[in-house]
Structure formats: structure tokens, C-alpha cells
PDB file of N, CA and C in Angstrom:
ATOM      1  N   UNK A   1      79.106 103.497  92.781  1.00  0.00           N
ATOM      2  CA  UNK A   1      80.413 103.406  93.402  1.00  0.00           C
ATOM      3  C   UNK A   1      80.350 102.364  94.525  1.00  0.00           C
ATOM      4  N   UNK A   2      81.564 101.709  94.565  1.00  0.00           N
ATOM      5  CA  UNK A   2      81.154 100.424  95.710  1.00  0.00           C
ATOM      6  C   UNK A   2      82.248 100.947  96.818  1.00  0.00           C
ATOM      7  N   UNK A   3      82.028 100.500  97.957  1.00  0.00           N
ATOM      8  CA  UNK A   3      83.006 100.847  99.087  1.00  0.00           C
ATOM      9  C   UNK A   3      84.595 100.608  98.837  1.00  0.00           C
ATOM     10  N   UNK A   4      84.866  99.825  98.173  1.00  0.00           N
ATOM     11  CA  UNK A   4      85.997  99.747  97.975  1.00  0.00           C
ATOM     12  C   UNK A   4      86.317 101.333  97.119  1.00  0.00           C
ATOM     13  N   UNK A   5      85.768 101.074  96.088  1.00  0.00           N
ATOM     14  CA  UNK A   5      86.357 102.168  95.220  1.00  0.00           C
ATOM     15  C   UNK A   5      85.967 104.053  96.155  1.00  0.00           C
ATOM     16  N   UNK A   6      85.504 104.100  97.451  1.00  0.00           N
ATOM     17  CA  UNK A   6      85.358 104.865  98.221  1.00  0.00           C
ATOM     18  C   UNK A   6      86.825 105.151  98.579  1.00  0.00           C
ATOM     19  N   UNK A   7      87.036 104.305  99.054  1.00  0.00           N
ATOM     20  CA  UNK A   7      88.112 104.717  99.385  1.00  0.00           C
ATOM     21  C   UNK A   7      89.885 104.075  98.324  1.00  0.00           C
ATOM     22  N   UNK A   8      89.277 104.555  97.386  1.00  0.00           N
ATOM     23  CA  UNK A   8      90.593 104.255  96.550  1.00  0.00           C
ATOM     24  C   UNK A   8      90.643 105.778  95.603  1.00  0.00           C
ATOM     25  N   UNK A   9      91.844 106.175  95.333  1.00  0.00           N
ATOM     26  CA  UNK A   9      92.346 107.113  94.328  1.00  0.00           C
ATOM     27  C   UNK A   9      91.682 107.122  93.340  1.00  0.00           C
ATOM     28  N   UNK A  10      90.927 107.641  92.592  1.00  0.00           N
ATOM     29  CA  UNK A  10      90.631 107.953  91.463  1.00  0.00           C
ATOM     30  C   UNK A  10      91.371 109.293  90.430  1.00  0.00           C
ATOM     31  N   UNK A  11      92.279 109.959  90.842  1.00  0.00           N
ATOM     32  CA  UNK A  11      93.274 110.756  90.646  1.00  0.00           C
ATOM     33  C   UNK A  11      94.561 110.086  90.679  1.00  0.00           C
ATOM     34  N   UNK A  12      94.699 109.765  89.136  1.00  0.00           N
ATOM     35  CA  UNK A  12      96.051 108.993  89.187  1.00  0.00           C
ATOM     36  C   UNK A  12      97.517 109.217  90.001  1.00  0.00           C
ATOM     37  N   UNK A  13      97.335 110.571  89.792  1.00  0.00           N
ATOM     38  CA  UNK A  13      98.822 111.135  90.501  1.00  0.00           C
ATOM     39  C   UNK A  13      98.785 111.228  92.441  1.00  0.00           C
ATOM     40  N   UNK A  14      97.535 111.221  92.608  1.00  0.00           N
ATOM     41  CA  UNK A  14      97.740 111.007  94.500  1.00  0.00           C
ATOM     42  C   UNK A  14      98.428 110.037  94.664  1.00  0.00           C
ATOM     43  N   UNK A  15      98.734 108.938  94.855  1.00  0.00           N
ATOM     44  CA  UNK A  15      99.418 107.977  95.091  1.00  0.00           C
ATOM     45  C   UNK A  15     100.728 108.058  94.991  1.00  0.00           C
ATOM     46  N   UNK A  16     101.329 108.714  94.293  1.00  0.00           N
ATOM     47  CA  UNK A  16     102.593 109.045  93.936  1.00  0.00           C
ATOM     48  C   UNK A  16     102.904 110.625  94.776  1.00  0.00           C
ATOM     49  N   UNK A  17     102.096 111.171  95.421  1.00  0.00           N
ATOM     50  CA  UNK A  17     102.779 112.697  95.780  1.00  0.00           C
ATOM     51  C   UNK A  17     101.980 112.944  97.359  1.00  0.00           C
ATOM     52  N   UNK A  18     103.096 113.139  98.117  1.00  0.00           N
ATOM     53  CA  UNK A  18     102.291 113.342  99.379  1.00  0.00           C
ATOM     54  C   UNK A  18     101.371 114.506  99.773  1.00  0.00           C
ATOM     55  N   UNK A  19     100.195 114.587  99.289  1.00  0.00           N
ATOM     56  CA  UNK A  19      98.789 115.284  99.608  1.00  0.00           C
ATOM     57  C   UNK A  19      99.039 116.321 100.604  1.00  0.00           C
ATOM     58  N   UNK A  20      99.714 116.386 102.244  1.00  0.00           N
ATOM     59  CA  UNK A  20     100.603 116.702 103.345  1.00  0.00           C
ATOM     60  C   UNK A  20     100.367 118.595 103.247  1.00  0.00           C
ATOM     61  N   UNK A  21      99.868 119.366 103.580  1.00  0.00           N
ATOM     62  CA  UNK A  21      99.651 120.258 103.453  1.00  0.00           C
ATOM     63  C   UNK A  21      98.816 121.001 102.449  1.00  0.00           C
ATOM     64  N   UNK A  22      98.464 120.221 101.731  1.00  0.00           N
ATOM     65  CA  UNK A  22      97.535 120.337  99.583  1.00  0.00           C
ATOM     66  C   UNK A  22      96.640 121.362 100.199  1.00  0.00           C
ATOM     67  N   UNK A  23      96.148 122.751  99.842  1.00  0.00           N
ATOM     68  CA  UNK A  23      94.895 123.025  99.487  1.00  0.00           C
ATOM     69  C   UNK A  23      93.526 122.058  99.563  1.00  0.00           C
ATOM     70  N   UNK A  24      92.414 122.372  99.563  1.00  0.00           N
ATOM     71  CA  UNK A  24      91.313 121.435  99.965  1.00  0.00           C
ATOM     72  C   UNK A  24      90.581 122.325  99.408  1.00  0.00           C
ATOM     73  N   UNK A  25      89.682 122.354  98.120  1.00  0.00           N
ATOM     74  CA  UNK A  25      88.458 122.978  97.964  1.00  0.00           C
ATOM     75  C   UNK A  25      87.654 122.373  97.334  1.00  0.00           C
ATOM     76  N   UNK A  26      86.523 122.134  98.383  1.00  0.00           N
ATOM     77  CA  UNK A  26      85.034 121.845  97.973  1.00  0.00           C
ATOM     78  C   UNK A  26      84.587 122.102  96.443  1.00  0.00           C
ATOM     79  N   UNK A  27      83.428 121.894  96.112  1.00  0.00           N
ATOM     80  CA  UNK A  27      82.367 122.421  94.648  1.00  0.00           C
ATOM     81  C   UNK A  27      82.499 123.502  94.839  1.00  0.00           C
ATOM     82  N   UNK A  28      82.078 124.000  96.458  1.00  0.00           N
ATOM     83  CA  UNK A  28      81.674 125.735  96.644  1.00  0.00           C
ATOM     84  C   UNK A  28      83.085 126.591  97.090  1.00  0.00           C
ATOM     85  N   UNK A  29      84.371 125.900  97.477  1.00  0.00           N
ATOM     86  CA  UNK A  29      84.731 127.255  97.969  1.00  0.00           C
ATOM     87  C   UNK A  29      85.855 125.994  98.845  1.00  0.00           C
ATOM     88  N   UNK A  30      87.069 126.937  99.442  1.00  0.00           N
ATOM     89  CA  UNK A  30      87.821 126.285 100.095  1.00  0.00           C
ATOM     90  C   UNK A  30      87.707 125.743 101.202  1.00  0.00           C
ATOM     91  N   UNK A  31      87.851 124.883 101.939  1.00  0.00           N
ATOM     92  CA  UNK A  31      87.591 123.776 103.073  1.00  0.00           C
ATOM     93  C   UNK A  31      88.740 123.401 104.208  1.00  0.00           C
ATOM     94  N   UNK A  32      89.832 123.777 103.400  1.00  0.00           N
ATOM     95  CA  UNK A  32      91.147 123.869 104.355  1.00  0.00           C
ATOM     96  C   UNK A  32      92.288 123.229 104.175  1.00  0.00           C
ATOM     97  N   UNK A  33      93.143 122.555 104.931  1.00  0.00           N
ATOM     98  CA  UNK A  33      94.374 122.130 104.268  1.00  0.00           C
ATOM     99  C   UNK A  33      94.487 120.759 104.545  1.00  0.00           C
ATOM    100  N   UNK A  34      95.063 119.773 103.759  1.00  0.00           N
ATOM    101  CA  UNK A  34      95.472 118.505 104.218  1.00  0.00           C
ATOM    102  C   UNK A  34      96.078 118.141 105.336  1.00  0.00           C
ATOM    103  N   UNK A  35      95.913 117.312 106.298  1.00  0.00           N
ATOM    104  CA  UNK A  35      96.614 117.186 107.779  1.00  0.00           C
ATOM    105  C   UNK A  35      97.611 115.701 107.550  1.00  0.00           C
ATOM    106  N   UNK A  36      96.965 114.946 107.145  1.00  0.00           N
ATOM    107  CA  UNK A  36      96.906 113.506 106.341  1.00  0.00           C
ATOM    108  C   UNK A  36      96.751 113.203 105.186  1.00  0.00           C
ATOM    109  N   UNK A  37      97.496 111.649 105.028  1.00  0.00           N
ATOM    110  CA  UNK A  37      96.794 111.589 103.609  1.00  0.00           C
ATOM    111  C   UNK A  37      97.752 109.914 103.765  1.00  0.00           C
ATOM    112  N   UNK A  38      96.432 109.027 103.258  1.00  0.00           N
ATOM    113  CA  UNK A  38      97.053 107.708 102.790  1.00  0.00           C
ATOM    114  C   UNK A  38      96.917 107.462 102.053  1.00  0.00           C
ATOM    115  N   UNK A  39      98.009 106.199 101.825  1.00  0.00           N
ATOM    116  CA  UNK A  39      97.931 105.299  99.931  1.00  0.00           C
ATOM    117  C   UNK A  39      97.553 104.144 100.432  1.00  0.00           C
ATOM    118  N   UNK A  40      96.471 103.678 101.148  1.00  0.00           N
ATOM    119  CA  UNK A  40      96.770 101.939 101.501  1.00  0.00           C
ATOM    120  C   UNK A  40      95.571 101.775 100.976  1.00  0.00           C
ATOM    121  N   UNK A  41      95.982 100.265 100.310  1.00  0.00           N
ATOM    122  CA  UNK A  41      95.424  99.905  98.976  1.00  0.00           C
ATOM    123  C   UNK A  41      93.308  99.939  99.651  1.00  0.00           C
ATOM    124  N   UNK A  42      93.037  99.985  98.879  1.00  0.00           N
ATOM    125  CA  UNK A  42      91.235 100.277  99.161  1.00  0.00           C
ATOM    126  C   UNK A  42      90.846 100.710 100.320  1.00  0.00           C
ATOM    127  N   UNK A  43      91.570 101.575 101.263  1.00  0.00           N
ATOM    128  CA  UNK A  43      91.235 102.197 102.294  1.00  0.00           C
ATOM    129  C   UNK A  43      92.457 103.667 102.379  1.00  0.00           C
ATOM    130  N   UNK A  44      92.186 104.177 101.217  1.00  0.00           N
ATOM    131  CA  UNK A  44      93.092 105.419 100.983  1.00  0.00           C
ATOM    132  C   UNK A  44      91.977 106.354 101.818  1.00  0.00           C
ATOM    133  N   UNK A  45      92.774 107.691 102.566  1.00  0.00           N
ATOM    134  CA  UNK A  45      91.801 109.041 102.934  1.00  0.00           C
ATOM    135  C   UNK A  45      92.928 110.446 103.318  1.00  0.00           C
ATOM    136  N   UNK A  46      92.273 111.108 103.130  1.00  0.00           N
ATOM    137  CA  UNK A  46      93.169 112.322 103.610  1.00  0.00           C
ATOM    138  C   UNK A  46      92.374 112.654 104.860  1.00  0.00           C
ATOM    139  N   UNK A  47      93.066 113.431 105.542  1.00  0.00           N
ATOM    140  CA  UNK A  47      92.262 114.234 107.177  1.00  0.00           C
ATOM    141  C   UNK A  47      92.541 115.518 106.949  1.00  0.00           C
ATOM    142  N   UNK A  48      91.266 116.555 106.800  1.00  0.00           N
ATOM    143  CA  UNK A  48      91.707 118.022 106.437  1.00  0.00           C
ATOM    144  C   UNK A  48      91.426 118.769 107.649  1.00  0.00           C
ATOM    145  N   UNK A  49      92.098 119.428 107.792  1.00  0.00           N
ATOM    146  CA  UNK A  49      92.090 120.792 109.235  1.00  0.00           C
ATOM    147  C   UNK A  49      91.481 122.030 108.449  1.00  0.00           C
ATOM    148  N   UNK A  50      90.294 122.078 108.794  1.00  0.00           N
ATOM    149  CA  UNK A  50      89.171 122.941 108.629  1.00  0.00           C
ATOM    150  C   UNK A  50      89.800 124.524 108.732  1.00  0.00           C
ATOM    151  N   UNK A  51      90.774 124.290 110.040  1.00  0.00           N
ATOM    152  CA  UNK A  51      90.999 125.636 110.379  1.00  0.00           C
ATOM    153  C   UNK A  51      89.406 126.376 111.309  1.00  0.00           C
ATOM    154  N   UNK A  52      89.327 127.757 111.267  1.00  0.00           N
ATOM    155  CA  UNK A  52      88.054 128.463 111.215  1.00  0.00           C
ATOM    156  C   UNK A  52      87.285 128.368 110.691  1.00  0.00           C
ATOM    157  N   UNK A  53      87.001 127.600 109.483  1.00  0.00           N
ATOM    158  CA  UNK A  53      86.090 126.937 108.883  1.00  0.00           C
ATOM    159  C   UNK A  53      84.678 126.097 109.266  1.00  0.00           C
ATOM    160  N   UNK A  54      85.393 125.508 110.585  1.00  0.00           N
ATOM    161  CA  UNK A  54      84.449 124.627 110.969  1.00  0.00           C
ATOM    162  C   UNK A  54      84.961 124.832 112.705  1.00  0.00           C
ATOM    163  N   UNK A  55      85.410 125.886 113.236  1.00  0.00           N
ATOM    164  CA  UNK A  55      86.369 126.313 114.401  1.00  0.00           C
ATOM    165  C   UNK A  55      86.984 125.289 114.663  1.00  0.00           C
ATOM    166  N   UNK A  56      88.098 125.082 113.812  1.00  0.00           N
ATOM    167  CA  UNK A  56      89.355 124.356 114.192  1.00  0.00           C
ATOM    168  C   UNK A  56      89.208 122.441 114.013  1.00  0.00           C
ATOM    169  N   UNK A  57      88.184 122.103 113.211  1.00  0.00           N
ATOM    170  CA  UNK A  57      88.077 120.994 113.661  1.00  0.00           C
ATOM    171  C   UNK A  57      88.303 120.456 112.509  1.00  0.00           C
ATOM    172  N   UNK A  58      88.412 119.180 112.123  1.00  0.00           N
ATOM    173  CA  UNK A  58      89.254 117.897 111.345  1.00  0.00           C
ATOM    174  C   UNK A  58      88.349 117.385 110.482  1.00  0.00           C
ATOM    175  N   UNK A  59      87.947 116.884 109.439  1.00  0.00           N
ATOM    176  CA  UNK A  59      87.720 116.294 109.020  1.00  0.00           C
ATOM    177  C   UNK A  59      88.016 114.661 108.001  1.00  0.00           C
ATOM    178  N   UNK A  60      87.558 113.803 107.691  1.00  0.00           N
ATOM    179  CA  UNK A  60      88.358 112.535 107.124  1.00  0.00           C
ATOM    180  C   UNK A  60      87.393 112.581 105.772  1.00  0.00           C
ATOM    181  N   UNK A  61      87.987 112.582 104.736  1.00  0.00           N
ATOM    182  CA  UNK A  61      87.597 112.700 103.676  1.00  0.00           C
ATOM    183  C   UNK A  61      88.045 111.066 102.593  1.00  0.00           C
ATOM    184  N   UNK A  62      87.047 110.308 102.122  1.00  0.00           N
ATOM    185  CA  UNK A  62      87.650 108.482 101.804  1.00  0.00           C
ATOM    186  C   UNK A  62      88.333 109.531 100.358  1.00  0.00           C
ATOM    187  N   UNK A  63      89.221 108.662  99.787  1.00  0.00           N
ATOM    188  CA  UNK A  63      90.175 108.916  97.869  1.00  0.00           C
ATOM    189  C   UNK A  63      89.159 109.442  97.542  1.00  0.00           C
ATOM    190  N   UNK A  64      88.354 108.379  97.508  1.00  0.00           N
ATOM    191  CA  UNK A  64      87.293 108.254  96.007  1.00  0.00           C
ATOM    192  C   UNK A  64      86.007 109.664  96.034  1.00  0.00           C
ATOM    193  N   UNK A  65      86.434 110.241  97.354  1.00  0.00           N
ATOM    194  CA  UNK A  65      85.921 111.809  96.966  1.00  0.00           C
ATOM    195  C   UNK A  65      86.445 112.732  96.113  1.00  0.00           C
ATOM    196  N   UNK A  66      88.004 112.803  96.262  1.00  0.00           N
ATOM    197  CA  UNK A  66      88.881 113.342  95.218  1.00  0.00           C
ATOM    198  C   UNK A  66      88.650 113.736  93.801  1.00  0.00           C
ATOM    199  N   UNK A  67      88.391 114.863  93.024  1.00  0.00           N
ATOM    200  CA  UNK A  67      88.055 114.844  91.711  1.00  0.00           C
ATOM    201  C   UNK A  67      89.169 115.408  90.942  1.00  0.00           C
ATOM    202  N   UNK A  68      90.038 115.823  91.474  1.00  0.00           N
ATOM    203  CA  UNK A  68      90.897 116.551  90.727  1.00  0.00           C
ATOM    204  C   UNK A  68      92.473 116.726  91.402  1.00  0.00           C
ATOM    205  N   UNK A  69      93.023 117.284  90.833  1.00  0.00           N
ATOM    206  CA  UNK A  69      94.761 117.614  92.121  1.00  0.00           C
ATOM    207  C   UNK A  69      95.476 118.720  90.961  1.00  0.00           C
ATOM    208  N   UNK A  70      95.845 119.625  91.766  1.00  0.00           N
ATOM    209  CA  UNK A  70      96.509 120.359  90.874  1.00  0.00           C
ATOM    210  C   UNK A  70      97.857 120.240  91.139  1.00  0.00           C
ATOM    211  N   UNK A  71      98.976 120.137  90.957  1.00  0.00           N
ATOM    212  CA  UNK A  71     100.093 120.113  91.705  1.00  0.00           C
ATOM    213  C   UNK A  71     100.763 121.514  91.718  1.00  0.00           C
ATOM    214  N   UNK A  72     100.384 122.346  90.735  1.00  0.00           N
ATOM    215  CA  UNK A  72     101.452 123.536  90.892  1.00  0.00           C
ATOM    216  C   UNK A  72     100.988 124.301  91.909  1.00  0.00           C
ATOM    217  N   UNK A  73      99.508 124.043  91.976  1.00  0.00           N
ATOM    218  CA  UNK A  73      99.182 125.554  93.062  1.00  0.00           C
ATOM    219  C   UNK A  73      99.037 124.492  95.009  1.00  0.00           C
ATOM    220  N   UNK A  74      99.432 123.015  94.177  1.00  0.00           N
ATOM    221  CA  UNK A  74      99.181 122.091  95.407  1.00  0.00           C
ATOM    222  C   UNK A  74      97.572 122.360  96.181  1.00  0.00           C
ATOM    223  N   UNK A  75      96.650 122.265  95.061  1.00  0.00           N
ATOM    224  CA  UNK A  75      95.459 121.710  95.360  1.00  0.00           C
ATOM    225  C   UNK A  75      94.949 120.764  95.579  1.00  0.00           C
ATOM    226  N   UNK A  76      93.524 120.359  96.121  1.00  0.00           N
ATOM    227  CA  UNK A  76      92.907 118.791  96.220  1.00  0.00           C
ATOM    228  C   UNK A  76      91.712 119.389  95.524  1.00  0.00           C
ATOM    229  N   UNK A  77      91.004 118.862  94.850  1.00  0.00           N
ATOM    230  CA  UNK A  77      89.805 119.287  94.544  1.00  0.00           C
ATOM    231  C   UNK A  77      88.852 118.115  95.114  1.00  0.00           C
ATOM    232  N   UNK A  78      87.801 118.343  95.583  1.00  0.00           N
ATOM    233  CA  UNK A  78      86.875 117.168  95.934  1.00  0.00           C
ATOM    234  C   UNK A  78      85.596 117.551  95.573  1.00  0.00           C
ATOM    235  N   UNK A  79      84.956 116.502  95.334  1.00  0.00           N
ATOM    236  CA  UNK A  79      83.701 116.403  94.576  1.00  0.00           C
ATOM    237  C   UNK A  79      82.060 116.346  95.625  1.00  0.00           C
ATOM    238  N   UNK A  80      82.805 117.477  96.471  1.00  0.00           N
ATOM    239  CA  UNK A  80      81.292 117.215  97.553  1.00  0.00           C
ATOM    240  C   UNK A  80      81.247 118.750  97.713  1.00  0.00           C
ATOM    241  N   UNK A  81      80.110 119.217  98.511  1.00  0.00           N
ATOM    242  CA  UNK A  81      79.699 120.910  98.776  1.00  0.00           C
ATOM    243  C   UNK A  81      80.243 121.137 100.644  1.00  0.00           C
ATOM    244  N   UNK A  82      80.905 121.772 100.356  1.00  0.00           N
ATOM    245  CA  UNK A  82      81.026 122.880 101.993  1.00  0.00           C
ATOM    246  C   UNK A  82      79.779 122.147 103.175  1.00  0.00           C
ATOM    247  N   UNK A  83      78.652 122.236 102.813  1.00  0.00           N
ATOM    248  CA  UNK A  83      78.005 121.649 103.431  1.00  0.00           C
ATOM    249  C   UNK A  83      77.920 119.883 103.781  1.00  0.00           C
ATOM    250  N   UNK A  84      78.438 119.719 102.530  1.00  0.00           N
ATOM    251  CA  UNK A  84      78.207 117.505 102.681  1.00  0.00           C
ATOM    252  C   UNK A  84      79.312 117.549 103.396  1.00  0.00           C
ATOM    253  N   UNK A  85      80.644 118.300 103.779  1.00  0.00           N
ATOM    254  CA  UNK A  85      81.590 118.008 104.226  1.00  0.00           C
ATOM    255  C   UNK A  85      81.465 118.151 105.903  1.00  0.00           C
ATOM    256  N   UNK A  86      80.636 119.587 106.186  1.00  0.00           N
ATOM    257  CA  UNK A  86      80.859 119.919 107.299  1.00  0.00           C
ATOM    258  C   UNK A  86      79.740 118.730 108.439  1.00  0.00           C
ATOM    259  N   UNK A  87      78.778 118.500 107.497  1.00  0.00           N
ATOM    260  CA  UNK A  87      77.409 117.458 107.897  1.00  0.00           C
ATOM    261  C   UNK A  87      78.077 115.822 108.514  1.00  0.00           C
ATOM    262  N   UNK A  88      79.473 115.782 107.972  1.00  0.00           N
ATOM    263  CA  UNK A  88      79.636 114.313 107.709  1.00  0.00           C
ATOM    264  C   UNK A  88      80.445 114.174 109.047  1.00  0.00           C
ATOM    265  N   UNK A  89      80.210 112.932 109.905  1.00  0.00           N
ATOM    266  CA  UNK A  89      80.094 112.241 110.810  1.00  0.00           C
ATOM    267  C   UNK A  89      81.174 112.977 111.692  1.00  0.00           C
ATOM    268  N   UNK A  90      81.426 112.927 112.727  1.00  0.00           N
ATOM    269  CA  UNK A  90      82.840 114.246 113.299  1.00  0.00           C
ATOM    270  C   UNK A  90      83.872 113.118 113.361  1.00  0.00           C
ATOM    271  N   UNK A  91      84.822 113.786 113.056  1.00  0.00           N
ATOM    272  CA  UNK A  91      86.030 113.084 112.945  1.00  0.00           C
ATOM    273  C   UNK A  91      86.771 113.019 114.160  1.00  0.00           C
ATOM    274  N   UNK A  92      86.717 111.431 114.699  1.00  0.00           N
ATOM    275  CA  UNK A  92      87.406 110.929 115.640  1.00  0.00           C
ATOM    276  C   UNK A  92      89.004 110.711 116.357  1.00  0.00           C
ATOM    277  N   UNK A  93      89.700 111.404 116.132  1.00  0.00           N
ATOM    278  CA  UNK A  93      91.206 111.063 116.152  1.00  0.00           C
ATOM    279  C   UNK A  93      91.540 109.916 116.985  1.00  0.00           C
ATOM    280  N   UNK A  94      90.907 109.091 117.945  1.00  0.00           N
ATOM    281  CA  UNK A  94      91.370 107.489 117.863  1.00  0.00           C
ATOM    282  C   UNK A  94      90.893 106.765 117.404  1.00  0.00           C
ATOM    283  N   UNK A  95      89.421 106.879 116.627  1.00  0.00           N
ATOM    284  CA  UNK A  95      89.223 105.738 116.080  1.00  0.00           C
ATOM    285  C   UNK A  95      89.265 105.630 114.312  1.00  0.00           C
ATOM    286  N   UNK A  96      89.725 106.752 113.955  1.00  0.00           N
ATOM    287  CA  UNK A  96      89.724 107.003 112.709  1.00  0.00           C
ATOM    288  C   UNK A  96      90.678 105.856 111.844  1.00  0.00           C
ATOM    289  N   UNK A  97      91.325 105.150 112.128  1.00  0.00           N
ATOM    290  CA  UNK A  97      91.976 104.314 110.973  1.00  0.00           C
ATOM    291  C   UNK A  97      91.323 102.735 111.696  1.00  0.00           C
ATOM    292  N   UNK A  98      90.425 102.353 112.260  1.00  0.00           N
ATOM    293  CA  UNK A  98      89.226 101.711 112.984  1.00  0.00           C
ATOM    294  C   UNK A  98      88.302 101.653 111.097  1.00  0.00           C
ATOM    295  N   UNK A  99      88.309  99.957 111.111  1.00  0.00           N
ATOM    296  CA  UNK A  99      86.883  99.874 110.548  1.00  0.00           C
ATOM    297  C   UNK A  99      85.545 100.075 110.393  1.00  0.00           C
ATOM    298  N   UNK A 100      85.066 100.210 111.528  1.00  0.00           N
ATOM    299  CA  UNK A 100      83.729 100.389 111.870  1.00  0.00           C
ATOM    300  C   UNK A 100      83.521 102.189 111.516  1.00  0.00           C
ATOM    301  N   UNK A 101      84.332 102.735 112.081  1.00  0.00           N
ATOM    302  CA  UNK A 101      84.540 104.386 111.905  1.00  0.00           C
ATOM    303  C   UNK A 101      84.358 104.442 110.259  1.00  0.00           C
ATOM    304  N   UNK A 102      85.359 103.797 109.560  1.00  0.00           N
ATOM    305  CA  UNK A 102      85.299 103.948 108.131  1.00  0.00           C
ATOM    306  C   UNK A 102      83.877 103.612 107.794  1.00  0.00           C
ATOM    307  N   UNK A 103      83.453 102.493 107.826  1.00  0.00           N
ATOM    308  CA  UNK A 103      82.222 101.854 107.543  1.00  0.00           C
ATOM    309  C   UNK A 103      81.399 102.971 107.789  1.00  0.00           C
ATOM    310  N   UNK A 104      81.464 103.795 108.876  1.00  0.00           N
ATOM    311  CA  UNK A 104      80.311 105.022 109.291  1.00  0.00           C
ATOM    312  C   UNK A 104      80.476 106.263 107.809  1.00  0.00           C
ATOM    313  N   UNK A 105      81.583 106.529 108.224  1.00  0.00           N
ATOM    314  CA  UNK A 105      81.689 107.364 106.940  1.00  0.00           C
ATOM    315  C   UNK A 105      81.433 106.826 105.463  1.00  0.00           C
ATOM    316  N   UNK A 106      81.764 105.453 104.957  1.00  0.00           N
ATOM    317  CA  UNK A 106      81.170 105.329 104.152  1.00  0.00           C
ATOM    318  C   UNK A 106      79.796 105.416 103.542  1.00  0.00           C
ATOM    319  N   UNK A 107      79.044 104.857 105.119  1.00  0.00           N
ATOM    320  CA  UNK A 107      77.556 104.830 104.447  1.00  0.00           C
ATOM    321  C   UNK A 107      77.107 106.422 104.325  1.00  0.00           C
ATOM    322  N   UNK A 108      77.721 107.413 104.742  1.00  0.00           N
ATOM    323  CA  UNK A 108      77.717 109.022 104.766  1.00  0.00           C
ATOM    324  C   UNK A 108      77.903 109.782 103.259  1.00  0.00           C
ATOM    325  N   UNK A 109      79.323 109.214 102.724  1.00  0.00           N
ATOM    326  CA  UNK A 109      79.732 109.292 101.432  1.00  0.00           C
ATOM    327  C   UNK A 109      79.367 108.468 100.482  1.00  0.00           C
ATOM    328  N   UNK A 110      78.959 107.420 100.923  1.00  0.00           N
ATOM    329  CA  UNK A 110      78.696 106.572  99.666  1.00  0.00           C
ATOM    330  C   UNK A 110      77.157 106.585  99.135  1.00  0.00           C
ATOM    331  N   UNK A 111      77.072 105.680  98.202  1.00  0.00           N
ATOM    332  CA  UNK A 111      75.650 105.683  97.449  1.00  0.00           C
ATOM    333  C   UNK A 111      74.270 105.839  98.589  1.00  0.00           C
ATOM    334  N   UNK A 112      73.513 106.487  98.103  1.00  0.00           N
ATOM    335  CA  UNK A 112      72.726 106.868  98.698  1.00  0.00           C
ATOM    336  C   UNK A 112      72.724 107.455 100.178  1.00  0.00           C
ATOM    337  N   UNK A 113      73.755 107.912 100.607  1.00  0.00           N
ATOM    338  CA  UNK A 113      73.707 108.669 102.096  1.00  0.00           C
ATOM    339  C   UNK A 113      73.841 109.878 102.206  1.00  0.00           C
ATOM    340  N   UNK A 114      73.953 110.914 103.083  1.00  0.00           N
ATOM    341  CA  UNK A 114      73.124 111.988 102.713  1.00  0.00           C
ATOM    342  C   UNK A 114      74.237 113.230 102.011  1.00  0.00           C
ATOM    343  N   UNK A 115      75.686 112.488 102.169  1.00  0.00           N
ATOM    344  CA  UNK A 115      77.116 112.749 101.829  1.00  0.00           C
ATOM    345  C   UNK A 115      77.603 112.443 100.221  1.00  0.00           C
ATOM    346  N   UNK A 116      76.321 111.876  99.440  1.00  0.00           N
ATOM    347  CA  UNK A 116      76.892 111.008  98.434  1.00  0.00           C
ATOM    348  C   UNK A 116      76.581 111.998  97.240  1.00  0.00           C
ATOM    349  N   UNK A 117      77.118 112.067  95.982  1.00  0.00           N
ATOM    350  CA  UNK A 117      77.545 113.115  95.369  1.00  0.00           C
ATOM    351  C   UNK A 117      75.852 113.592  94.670  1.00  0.00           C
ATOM    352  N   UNK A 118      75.119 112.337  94.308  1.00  0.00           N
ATOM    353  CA  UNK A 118      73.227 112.530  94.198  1.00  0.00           C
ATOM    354  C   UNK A 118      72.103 112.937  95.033  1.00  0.00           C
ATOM    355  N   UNK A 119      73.049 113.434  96.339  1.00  0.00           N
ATOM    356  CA  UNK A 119      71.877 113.699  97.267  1.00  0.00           C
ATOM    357  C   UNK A 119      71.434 114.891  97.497  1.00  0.00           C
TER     358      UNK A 119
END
């Protein structure tokens, strides 16, 4: 997977339906609700609110984690474990739409980091 395609849709129908409250569940188990969610072209991400999950705190999740979407029950399915999610870099609320921030999370989620779907 290359950085671009990190952060791009791989779920045809995200792009078309605002994500905005969706369900969020991990491989293992639910993760929390959508806070965010963008369509901009190779730098798509949603921001999920953990809730008690992680006591109250945020996470930024790139598209190209996305494995699935249900729309009737307004799910996200993503292709990482409870743990790769909670491990991955803390989510910044000013610098989060910041390159360098992305770039961090990528090397987290992407090929070979400790976030990436082989590790």
C-alpha cells in the first residue's frame, strides 16, 4: 500500500455518504463513533470519539484503513485490532489536518509500522 492510497477510500460508497456519527468497529470489537470524516482527494480520514473506550479520547483513522461500511446499521468497519488503534500516535486536534501529523500517522499505519495490517 503506498501513502497515497492510505489515505484514500477503498470502500466505494464512503465518498458519497457522510460517515458523521457511523459506528466504528475494529477486527476485535467496537471502537466508537465517527466525529469526522473527509473526502479530499488522497488525504481522506475519519476522527473517531473513543468515548470510554480509551477515556474520552479521539482518534484519526487515514480511508485506506476502512474495510467495509454497512449503511443500514450505519457502520465503519476497519481493518486494524482495538489495540493498533489505541497504540497509534494521540490525536492532536490542531495539528491534525497538518502534513507532517499525517506523515506521523502514516508511517504508524502504513507498510511496515507497528499500526500496519502485517504487524
Amino acid at each position: 500500500m503506498t501513502v497515497a492510497e492510505l489515505w484514500t477510500y477503498t470502500v466505494t460508497t464512503a465518498p458519497t455518504v457522510d460517515l458523521t456519527g457511523f459506528k466504528v468497529e475494529a477486527l476485535d470489537g467496537s471502537i466508537g463513533k465517527v466525529d469526522e470524516a473527509t473526502n479530499d482527494a488522497g488525504g481522506s480520514f475519519i476522527v473517531v470519539d473513543t468515548g470510554p473506550w480509551i477515556f474520552g479520547k479521539k482518534v484519526m483513522l487515514p480511508a485506506g484503513v476502512l474495510r467495509d461500511l454497512d449503511l443500514d446499521t450505519e457502520t465503519v468497519f476497519v481493518n486494524r485490532t482495538k489495540d493498533q488503534i489505541k497504540n497509534a500516535p494521540e490525536f492532536d486536534e490542531k495539528r491534525y489536518r497538518d502534513q507532517g501529523y499525517r506523515d506521523d500517522l502514516g508511517s504508524y499505519y502504513g507498510p511496515g509500522g507497528a499500526g500496519s495490517e502485517r504487524s
